[in-house]
PDB file of N, CA and C in Angstrom:
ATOM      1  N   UNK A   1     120.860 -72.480 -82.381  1.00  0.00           N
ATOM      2  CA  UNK A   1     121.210 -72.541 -83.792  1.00  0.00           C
ATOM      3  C   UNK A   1     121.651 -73.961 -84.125  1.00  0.00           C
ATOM      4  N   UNK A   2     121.194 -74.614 -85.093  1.00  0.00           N
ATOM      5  CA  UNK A   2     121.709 -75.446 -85.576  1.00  0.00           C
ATOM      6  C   UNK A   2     122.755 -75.932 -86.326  1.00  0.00           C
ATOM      7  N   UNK A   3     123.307 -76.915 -86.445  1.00  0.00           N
ATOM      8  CA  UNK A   3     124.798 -77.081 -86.440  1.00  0.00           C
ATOM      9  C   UNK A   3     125.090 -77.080 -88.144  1.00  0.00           C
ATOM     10  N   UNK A   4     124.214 -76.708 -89.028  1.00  0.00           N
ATOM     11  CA  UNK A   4     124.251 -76.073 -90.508  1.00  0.00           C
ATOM     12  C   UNK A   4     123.848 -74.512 -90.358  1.00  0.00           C
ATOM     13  N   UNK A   5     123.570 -74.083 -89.447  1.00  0.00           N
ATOM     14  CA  UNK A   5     122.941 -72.763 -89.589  1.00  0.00           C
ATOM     15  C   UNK A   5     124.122 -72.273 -88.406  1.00  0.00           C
ATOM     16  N   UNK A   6     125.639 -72.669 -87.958  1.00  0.00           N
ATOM     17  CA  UNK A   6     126.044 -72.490 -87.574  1.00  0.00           C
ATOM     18  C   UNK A   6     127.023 -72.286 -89.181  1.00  0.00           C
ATOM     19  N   UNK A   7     127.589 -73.197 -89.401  1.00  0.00           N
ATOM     20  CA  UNK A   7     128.015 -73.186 -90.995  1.00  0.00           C
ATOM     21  C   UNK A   7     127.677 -71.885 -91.740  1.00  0.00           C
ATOM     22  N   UNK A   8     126.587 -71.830 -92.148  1.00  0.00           N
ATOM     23  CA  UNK A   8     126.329 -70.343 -92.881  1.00  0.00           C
ATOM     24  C   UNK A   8     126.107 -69.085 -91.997  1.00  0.00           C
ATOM     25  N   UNK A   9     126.249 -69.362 -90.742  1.00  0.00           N
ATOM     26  CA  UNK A   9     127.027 -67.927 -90.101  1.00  0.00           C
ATOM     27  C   UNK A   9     128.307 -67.627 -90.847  1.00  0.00           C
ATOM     28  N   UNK A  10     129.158 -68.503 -90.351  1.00  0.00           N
ATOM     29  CA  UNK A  10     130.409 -68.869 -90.425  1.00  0.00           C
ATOM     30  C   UNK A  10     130.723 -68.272 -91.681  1.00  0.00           C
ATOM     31  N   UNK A  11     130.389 -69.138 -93.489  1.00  0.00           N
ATOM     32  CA  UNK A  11     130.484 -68.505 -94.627  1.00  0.00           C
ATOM     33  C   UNK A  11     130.159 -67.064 -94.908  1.00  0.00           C
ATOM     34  N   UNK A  12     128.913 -66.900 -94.179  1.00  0.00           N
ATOM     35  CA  UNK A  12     128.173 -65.463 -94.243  1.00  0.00           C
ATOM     36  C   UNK A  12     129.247 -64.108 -94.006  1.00  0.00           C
ATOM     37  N   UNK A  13     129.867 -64.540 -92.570  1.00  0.00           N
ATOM     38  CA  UNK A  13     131.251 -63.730 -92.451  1.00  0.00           C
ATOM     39  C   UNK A  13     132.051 -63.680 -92.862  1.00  0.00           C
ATOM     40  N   UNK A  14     132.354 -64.953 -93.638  1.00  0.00           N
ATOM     41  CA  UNK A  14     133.830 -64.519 -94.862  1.00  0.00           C
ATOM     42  C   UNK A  14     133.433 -64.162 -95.783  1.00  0.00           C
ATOM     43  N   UNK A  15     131.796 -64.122 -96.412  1.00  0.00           N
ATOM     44  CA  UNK A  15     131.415 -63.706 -97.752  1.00  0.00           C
ATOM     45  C   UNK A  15     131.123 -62.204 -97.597  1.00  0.00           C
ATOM     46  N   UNK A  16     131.363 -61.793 -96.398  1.00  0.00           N
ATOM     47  CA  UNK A  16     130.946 -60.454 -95.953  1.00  0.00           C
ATOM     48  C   UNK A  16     132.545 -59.496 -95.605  1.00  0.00           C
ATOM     49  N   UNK A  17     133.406 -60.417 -95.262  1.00  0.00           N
ATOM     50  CA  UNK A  17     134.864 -59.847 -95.432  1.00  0.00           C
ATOM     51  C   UNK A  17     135.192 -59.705 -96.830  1.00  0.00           C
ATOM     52  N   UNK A  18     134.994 -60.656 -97.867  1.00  0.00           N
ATOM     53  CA  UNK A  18     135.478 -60.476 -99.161  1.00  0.00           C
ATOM     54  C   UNK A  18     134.843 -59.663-100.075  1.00  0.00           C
ATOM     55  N   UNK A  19     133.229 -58.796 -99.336  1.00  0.00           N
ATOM     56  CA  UNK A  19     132.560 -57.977-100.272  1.00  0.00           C
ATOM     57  C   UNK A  19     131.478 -58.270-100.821  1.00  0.00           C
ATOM     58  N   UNK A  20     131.191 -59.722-100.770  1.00  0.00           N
ATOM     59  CA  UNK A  20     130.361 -59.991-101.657  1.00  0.00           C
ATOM     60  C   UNK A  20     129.296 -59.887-101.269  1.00  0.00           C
ATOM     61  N   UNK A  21     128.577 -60.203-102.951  1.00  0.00           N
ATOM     62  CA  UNK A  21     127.299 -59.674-102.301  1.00  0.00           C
ATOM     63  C   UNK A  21     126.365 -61.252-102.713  1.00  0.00           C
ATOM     64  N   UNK A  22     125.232 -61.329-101.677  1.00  0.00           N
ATOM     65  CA  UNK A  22     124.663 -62.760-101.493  1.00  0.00           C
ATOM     66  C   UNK A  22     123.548 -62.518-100.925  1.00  0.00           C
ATOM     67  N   UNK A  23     122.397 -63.884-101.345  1.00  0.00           N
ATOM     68  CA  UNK A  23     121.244 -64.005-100.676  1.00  0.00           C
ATOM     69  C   UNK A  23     121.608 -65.349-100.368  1.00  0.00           C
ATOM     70  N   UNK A  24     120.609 -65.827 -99.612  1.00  0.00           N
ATOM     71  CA  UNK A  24     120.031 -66.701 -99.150  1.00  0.00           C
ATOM     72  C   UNK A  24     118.127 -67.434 -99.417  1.00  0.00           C
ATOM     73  N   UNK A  25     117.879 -68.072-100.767  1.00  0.00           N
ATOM     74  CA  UNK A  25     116.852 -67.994-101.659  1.00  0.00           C
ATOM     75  C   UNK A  25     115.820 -68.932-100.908  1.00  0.00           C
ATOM     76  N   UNK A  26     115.140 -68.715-100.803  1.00  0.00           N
ATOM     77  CA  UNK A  26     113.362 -69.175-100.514  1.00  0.00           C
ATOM     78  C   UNK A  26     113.307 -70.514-100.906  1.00  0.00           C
ATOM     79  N   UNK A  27     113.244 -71.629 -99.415  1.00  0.00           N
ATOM     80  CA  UNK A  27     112.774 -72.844 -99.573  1.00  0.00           C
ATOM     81  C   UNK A  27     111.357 -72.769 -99.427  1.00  0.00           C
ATOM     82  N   UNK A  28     111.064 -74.027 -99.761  1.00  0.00           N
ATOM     83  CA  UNK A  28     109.637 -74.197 -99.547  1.00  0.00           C
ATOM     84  C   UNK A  28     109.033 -74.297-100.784  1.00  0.00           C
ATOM     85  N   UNK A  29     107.530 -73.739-101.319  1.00  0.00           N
ATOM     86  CA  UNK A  29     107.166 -74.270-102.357  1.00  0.00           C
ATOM     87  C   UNK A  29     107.228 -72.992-103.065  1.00  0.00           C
ATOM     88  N   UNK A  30     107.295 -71.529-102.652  1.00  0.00           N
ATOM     89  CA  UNK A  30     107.501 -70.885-103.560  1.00  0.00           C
ATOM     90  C   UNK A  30     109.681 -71.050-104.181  1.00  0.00           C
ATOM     91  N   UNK A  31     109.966 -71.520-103.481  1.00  0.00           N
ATOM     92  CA  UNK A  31     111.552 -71.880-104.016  1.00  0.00           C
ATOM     93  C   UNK A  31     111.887 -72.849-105.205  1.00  0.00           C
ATOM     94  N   UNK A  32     113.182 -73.123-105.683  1.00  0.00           N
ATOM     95  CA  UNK A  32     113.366 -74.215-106.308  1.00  0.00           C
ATOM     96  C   UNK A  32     113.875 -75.254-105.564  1.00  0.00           C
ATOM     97  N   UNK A  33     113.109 -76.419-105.760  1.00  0.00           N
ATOM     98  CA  UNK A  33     114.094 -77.371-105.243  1.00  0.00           C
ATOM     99  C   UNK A  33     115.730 -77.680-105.664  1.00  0.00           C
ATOM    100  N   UNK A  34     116.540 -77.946-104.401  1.00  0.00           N
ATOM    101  CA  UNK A  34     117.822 -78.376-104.690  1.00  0.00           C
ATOM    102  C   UNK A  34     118.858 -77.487-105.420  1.00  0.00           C
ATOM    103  N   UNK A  35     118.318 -76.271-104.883  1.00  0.00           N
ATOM    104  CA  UNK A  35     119.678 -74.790-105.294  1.00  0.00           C
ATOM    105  C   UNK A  35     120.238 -74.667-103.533  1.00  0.00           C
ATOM    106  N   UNK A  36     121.088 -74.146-104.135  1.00  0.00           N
ATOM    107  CA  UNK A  36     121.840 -74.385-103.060  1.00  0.00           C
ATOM    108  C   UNK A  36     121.830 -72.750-101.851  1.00  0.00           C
ATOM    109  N   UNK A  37     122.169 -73.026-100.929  1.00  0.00           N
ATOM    110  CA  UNK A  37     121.689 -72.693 -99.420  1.00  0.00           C
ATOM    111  C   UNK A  37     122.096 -71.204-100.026  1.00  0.00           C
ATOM    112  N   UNK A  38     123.191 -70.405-100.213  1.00  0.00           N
ATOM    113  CA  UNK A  38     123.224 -69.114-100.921  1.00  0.00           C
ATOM    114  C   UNK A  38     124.006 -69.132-102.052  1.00  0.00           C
ATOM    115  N   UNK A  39     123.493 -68.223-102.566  1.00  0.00           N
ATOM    116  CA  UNK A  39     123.751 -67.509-103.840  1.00  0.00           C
ATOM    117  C   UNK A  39     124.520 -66.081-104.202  1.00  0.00           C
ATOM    118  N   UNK A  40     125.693 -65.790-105.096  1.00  0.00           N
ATOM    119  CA  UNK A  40     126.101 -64.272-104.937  1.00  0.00           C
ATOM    120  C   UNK A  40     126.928 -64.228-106.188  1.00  0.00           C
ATOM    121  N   UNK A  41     127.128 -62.948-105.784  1.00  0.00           N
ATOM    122  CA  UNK A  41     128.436 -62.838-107.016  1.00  0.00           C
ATOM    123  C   UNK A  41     129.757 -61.904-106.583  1.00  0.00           C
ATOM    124  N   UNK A  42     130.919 -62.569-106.890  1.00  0.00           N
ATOM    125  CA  UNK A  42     131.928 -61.557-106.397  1.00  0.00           C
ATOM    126  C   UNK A  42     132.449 -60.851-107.893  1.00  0.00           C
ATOM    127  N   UNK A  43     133.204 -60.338-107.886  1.00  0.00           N
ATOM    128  CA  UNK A  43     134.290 -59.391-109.105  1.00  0.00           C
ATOM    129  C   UNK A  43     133.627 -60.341-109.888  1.00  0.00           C
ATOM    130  N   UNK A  44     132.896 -60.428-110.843  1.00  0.00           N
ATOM    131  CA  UNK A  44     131.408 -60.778-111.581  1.00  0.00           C
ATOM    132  C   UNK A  44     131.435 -62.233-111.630  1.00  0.00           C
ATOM    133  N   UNK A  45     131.688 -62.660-110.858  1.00  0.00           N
ATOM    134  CA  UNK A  45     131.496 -64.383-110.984  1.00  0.00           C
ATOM    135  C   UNK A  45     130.366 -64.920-110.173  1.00  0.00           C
ATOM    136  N   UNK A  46     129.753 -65.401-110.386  1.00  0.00           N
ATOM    137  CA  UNK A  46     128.571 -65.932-110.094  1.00  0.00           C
ATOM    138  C   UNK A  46     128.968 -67.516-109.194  1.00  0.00           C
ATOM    139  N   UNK A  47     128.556 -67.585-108.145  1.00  0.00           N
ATOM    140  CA  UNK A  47     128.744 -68.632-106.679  1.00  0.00           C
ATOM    141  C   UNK A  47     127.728 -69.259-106.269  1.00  0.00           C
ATOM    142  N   UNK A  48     127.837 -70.297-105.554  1.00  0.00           N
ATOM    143  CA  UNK A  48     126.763 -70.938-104.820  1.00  0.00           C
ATOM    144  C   UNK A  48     127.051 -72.005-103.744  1.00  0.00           C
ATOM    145  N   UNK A  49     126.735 -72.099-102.830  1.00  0.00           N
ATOM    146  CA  UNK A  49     127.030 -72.651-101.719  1.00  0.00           C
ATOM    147  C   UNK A  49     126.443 -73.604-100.745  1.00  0.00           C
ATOM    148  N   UNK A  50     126.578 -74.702-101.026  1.00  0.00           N
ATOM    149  CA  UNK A  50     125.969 -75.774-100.267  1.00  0.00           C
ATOM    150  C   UNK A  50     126.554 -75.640 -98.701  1.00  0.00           C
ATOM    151  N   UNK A  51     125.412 -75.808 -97.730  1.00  0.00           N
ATOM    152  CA  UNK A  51     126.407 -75.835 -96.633  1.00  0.00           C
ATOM    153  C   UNK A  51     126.054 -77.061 -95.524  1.00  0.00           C
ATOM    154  N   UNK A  52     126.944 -77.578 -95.351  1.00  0.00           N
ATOM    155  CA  UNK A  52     126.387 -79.077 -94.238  1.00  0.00           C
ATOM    156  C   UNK A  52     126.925 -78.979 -93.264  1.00  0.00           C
ATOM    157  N   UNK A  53     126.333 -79.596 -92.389  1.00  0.00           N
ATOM    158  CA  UNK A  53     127.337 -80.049 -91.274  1.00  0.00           C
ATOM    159  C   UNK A  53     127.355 -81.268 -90.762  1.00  0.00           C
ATOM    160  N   UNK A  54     129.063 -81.605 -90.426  1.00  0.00           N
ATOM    161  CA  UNK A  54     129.155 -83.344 -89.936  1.00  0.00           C
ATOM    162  C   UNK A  54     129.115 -83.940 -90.935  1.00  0.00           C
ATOM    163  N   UNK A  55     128.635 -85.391 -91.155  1.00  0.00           N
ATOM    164  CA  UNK A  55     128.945 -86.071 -91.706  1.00  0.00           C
ATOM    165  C   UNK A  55     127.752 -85.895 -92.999  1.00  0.00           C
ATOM    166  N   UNK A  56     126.898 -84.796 -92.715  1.00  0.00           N
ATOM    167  CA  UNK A  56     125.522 -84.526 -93.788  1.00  0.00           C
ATOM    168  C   UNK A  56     126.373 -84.281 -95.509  1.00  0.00           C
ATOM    169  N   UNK A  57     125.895 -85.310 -96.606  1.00  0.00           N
ATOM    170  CA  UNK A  57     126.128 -85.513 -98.039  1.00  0.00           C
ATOM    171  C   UNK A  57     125.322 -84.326 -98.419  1.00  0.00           C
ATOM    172  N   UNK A  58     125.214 -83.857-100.197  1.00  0.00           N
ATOM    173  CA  UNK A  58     124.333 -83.197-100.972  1.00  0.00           C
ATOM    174  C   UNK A  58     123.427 -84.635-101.378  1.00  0.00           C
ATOM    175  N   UNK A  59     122.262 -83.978-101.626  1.00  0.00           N
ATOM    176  CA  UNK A  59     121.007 -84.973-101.993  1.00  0.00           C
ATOM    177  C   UNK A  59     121.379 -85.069-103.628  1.00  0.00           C
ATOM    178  N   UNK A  60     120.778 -86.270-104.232  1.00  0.00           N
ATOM    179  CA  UNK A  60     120.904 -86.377-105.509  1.00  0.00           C
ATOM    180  C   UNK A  60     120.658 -85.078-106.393  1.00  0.00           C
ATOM    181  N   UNK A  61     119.372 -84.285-106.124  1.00  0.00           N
ATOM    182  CA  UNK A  61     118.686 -83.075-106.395  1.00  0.00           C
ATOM    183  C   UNK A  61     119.830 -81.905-106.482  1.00  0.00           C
ATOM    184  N   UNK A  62     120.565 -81.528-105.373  1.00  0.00           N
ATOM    185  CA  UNK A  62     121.737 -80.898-105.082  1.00  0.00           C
ATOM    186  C   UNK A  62     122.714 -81.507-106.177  1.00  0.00           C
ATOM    187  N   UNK A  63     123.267 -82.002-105.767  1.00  0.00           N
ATOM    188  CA  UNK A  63     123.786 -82.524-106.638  1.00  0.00           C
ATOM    189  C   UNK A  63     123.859 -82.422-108.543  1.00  0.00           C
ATOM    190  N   UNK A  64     122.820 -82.503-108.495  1.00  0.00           N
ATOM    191  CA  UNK A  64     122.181 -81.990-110.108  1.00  0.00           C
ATOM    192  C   UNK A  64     122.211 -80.819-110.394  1.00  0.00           C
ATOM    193  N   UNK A  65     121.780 -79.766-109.326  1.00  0.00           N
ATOM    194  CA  UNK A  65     121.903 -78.364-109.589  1.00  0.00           C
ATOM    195  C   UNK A  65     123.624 -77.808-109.086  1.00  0.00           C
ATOM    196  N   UNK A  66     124.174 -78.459-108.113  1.00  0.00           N
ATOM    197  CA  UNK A  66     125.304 -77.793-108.662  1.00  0.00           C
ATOM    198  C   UNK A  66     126.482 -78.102-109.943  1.00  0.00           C
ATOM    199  N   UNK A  67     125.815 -79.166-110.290  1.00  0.00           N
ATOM    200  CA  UNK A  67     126.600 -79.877-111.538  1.00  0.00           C
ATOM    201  C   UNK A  67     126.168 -78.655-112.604  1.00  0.00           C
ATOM    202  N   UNK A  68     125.116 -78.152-112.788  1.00  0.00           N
ATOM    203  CA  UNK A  68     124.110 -77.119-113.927  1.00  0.00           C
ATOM    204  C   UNK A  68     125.213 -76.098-113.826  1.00  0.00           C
ATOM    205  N   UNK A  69     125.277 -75.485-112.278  1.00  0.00           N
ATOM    206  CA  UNK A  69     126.131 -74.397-112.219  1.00  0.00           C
ATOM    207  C   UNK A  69     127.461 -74.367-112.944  1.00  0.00           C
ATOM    208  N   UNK A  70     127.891 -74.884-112.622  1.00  0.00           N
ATOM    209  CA  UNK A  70     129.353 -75.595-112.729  1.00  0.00           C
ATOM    210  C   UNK A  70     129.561 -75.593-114.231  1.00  0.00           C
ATOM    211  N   UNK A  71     128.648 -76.196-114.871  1.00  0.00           N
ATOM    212  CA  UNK A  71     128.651 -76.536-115.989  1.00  0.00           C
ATOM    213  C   UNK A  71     128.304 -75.205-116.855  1.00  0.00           C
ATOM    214  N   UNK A  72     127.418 -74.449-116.364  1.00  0.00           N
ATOM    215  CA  UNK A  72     127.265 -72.739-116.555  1.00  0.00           C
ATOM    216  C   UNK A  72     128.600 -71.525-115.967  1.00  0.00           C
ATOM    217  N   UNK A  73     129.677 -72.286-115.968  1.00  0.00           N
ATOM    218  CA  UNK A  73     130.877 -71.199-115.537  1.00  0.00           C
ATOM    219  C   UNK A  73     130.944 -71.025-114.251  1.00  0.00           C
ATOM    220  N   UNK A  74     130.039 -71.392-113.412  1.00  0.00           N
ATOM    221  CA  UNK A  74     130.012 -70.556-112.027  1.00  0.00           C
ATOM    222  C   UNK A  74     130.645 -71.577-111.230  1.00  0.00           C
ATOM    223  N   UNK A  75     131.284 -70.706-110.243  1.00  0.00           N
ATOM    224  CA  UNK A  75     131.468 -71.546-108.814  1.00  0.00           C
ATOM    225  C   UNK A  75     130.879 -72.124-107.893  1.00  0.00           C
ATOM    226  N   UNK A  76     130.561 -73.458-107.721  1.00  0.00           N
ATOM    227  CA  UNK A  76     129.842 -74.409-106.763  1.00  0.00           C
ATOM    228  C   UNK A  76     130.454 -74.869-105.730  1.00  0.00           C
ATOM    229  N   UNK A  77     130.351 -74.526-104.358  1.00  0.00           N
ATOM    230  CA  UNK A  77     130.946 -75.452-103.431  1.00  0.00           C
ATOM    231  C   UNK A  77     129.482 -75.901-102.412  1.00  0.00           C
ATOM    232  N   UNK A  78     130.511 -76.690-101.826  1.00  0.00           N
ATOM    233  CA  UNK A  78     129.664 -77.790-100.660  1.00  0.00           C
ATOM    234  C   UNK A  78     130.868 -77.499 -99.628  1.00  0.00           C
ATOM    235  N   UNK A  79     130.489 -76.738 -98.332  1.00  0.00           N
ATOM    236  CA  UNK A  79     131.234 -76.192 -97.348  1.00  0.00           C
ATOM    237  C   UNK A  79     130.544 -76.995 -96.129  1.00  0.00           C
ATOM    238  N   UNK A  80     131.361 -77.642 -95.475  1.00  0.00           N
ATOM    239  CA  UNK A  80     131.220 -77.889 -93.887  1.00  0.00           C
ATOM    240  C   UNK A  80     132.334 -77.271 -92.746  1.00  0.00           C
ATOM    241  N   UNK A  81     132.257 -78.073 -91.734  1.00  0.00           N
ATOM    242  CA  UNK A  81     133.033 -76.872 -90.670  1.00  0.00           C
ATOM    243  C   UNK A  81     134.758 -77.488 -90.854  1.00  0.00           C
ATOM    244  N   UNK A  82     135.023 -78.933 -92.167  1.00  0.00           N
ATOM    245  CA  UNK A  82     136.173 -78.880 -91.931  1.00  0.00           C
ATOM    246  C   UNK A  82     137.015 -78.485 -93.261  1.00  0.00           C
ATOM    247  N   UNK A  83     136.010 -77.440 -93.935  1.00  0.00           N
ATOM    248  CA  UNK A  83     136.443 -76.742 -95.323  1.00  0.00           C
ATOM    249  C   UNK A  83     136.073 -75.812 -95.748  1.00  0.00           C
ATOM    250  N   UNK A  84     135.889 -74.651 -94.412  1.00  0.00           N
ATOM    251  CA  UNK A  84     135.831 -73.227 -94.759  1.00  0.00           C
ATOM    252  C   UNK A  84     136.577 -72.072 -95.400  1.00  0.00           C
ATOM    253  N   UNK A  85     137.970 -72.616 -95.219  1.00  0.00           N
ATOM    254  CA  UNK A  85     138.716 -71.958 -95.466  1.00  0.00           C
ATOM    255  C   UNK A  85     138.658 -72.225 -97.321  1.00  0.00           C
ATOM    256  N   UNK A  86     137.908 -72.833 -98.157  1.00  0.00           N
ATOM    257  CA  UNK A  86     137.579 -73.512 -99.244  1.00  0.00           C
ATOM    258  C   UNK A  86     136.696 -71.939 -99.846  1.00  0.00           C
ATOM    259  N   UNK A  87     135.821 -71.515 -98.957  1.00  0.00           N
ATOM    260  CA  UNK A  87     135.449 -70.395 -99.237  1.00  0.00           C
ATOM    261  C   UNK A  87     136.307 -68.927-100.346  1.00  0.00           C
ATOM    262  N   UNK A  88     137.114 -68.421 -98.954  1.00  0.00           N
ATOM    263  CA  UNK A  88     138.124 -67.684 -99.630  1.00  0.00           C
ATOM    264  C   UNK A  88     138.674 -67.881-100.185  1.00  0.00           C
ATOM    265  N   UNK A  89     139.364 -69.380-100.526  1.00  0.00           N
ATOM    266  CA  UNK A  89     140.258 -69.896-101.582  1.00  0.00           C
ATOM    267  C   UNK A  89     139.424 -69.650-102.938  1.00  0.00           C
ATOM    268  N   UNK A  90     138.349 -70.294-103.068  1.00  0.00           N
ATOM    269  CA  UNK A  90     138.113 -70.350-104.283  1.00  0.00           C
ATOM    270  C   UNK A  90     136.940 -69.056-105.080  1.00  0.00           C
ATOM    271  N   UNK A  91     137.111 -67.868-103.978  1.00  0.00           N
ATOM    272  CA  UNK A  91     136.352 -66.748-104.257  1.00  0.00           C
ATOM    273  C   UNK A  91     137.309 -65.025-104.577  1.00  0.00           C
ATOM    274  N   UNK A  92     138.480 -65.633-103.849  1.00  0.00           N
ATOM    275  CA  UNK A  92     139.435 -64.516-103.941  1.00  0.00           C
ATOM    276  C   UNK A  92     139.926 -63.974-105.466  1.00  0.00           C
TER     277      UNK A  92
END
């Protein structure tokens, strides 16, 4: 497993302790570019979740789409392995 696909284990299990409910949306060319790694909604709020690992930034693209979100009410984060706990904070 790779050390971002270690990351969204990681979220996957706290988004799975808190209930929620989430995908994980289709890269490639049937996808959109630059949405972020999953998607869900808890007690009706609508989320999205960049996930990196190490020293890995959001791309300009990223960047743009979670600004959209954000700017649409919803919750946007960018989670690595030294701000998980960022998860439950800002989903509870």
């Amino acid at each position: 497993m790779t050390p971002e696909g270690k990351v969204k284990k990681k979220v996957k299990e706290i988004l799975d302790a808190l209930g929620a409910y989430y995908f994980s949306p289709q890269a490639g060319i049937y996808g959109k570019s630059g949405v972020p790694d999953i998607i869900g909604c808890i007690k009706g709020r609508f989320f999205a979740i960049e996930c990196k690992a190490g020293s890995n930034t959001t791309t300009e693209l990223q960047k743009k789409e979670i600004g959209k979100i954000r700017d649409a009410g919803g919750i946007a984060l960018v989670i690595n392995e030294t701000n998980l706990d960022a998860v439950k904070e800002n989903l509870k």
